[in-house]
Each structure stands twice: as C-alpha cells, then as structure tokens.
Protein backbone atom coordinates (compact mmCIF):
# COMPACT_ATOMS: atom_id res chain seq x y z
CA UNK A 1 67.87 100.75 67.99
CA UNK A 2 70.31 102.34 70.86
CA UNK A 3 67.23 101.80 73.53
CA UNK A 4 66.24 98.39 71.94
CA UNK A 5 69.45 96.92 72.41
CA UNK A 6 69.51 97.74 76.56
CA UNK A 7 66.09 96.95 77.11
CA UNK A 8 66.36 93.16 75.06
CA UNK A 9 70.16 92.85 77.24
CA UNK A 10 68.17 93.98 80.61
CA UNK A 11 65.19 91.48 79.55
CA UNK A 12 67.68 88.50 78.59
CA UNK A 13 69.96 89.31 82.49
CA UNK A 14 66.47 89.23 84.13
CA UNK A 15 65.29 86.01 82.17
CA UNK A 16 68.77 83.86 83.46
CA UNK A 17 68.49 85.37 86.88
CA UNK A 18 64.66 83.95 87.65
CA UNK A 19 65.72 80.29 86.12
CA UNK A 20 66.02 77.51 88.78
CA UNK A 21 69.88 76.07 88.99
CA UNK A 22 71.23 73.74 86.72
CA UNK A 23 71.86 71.22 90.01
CA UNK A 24 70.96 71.32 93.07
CA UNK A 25 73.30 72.24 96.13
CA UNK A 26 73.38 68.83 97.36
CA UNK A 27 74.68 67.88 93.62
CA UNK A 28 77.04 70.75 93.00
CA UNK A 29 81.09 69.76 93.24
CA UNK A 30 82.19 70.80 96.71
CA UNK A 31 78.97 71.83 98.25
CA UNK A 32 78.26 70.97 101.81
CA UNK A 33 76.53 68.03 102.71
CA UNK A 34 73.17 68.29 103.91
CA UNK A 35 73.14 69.06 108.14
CA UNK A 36 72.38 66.18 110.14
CA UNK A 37 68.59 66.88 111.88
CA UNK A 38 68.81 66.25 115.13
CA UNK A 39 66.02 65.68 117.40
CA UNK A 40 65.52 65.54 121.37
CA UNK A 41 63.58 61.92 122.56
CA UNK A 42 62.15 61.32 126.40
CA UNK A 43 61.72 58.05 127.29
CA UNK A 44 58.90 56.88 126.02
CA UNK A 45 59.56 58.46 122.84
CA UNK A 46 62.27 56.41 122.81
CA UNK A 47 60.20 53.53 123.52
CA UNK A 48 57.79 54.37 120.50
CA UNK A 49 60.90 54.19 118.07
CA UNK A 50 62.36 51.55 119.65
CA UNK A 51 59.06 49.37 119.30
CA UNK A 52 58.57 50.80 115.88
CA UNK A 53 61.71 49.39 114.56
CA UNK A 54 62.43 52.55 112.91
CA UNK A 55 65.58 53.43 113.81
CA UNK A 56 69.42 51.47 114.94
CA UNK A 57 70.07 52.35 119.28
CA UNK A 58 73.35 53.52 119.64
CA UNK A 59 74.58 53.05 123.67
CA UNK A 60 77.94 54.90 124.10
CA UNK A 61 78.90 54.29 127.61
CA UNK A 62 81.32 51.51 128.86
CA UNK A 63 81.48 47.91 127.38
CA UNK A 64 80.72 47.51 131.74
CA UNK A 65 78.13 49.90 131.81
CA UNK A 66 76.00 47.79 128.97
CA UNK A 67 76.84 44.79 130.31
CA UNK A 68 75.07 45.92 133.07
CA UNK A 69 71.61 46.35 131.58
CA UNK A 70 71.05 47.93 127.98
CA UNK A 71 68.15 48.47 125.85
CA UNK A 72 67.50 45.21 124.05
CA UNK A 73 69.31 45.23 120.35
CA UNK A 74 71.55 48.22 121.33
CA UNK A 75 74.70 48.73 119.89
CA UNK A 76 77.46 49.49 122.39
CA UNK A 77 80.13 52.05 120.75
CA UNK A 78 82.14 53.47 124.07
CA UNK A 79 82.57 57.00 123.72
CA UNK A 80 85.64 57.45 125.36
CA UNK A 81 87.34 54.54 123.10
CA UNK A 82 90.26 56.77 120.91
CA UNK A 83 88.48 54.75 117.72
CA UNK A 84 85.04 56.25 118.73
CA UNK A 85 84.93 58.73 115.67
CA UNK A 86 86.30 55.67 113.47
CA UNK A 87 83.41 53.36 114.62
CA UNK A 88 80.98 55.78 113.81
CA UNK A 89 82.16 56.51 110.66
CA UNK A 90 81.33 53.01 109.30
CA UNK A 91 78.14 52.79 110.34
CA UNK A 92 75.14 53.42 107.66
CA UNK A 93 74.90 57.28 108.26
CA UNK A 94 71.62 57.33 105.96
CA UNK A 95 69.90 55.26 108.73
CA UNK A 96 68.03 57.10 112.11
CA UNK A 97 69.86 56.53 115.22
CA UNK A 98 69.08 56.80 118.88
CA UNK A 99 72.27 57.96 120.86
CA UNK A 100 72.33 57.99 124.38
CA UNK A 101 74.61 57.37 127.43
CA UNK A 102 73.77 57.18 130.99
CA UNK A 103 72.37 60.52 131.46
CA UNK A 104 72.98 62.49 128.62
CA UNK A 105 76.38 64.20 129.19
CA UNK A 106 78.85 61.58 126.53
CA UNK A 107 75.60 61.76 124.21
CA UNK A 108 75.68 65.82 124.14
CA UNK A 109 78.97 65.79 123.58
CA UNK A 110 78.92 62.98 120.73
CA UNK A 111 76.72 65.26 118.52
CA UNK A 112 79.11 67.18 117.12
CA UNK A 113 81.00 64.39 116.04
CA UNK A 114 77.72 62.83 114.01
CA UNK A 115 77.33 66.30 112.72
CA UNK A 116 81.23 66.70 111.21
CA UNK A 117 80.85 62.57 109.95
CA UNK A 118 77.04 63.61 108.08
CA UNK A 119 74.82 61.77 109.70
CA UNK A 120 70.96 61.92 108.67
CA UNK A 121 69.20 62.00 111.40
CA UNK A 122 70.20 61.43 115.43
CA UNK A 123 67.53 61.31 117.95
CA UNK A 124 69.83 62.40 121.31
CA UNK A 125 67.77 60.25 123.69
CA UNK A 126 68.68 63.05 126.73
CA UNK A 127 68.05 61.40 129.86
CA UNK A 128 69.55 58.68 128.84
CA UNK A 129 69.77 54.79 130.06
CA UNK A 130 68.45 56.32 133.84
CA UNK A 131 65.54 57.82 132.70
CA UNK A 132 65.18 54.58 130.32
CA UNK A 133 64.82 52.66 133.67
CA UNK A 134 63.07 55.21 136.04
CA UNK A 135 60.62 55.03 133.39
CA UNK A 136 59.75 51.20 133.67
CA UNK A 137 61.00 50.35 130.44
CA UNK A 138 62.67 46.65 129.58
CA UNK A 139 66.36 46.19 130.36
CA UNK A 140 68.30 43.86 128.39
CA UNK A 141 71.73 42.12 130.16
C-alpha cells in the first residue's frame, strides 16, 4: 500500500499535466491580446488587394498631401494630427488595412501604434504613395 499510494498520486499529477487548458489564452481574464500580423506590400501587391476589395487603405500623410492625388477610396488619417492614436482607435481593428504615407517613414513609425491599439492585420505598404505612382498605378484627386 505505501508504494501504491505514490505511484496512483504520480499517475493522477501526470494525468492533469497532459490535459489541454480549460480556455484558451485568448479567453483567459487578463491575457494579452493576440499580436497584430503585420505584413510588408510593394506596389502591385498593393494593387492586388486594393482590386480585390479585401482590405480598408489607410493614407496617413497631410489632408494637402491627399488632396493632391490618393489611391481611390483611401481614407486620409494625418499622422501627425495629436488625435491620430484616437482616430485609429475607432476604426474596425478586426478588418485588414493598408497603411502607407508618402514613402514609408510616418507608416514605419505608425506600426507601433496599431500594434499597442490590437489591430488584426496591417499590410505597411513601404514605398508608399511614390512608389504607388512610379509604378503606373491610378491616382485619385
């Protein structure tokens, strides 16, 4: 009986420790939300989603700069605005989002910010609206 009592407590320790969690992390009280994926486009990979309609284009340079020439059905959030992180925040951060600026500097830094607010998923179109046009591709004004 005194080694049949170990081995059945040493079977029963083993037996909890394989079993899969109760929740999941995502479902636990005070876990961390899932990271935001983020994914480097070119141009023409921007194109592709664009055309696709699969995800929302986020411009963050100047209200001047997009009046200028955007990509059509952009939305224009300035990046240097004090509200920027308060305009992101109510957008739909389950839907994919393009982000890009003129050449990819405001866009860079802007990650971080979709990162802390949980974003899904960010395609950081890099080059940015120059590379949109060196590449041919429609501009909207």
């Amino acid at each position: 009986m005194k080694i049949l009592l170990p081995l059945i407590s040493l079977v029963i320790a083993l037996g909890f420790a394989s079993m899969p969690p109760l929740l999941a992390a995502e479902e636990k009280p005070g876990a961390p939300a899932q990271a935001t994926k983020i994914e480097t486009v070119t141009a023409e990979q921007t194109a592709k989603l664009v055309a696709g309609k699969k995800v929302t284009v986020l411009d963050i340079r100047t209200p001047e700069e997009f009046k200028a020439g955007h990509i059509a059905g952009a939305v224009n959030i300035n990046f240097n605005d004090p509200d920027f992180a308060k305009k992101l925040g109510e957008l739909d951060k389950m839907k994919p989002y393009v982000v890009h600026c003129a050449v990819g500097g405001r866009s860079a830094r802007s990650l971080d910010q979709f990162k802390k607010l949980h974003f899904d998923s960010i395609y950081h179109f890099k080059g940015g609206f120059d590379a949109w046009e060196k590449a041919g591709q429609p501009v909207a004004k």
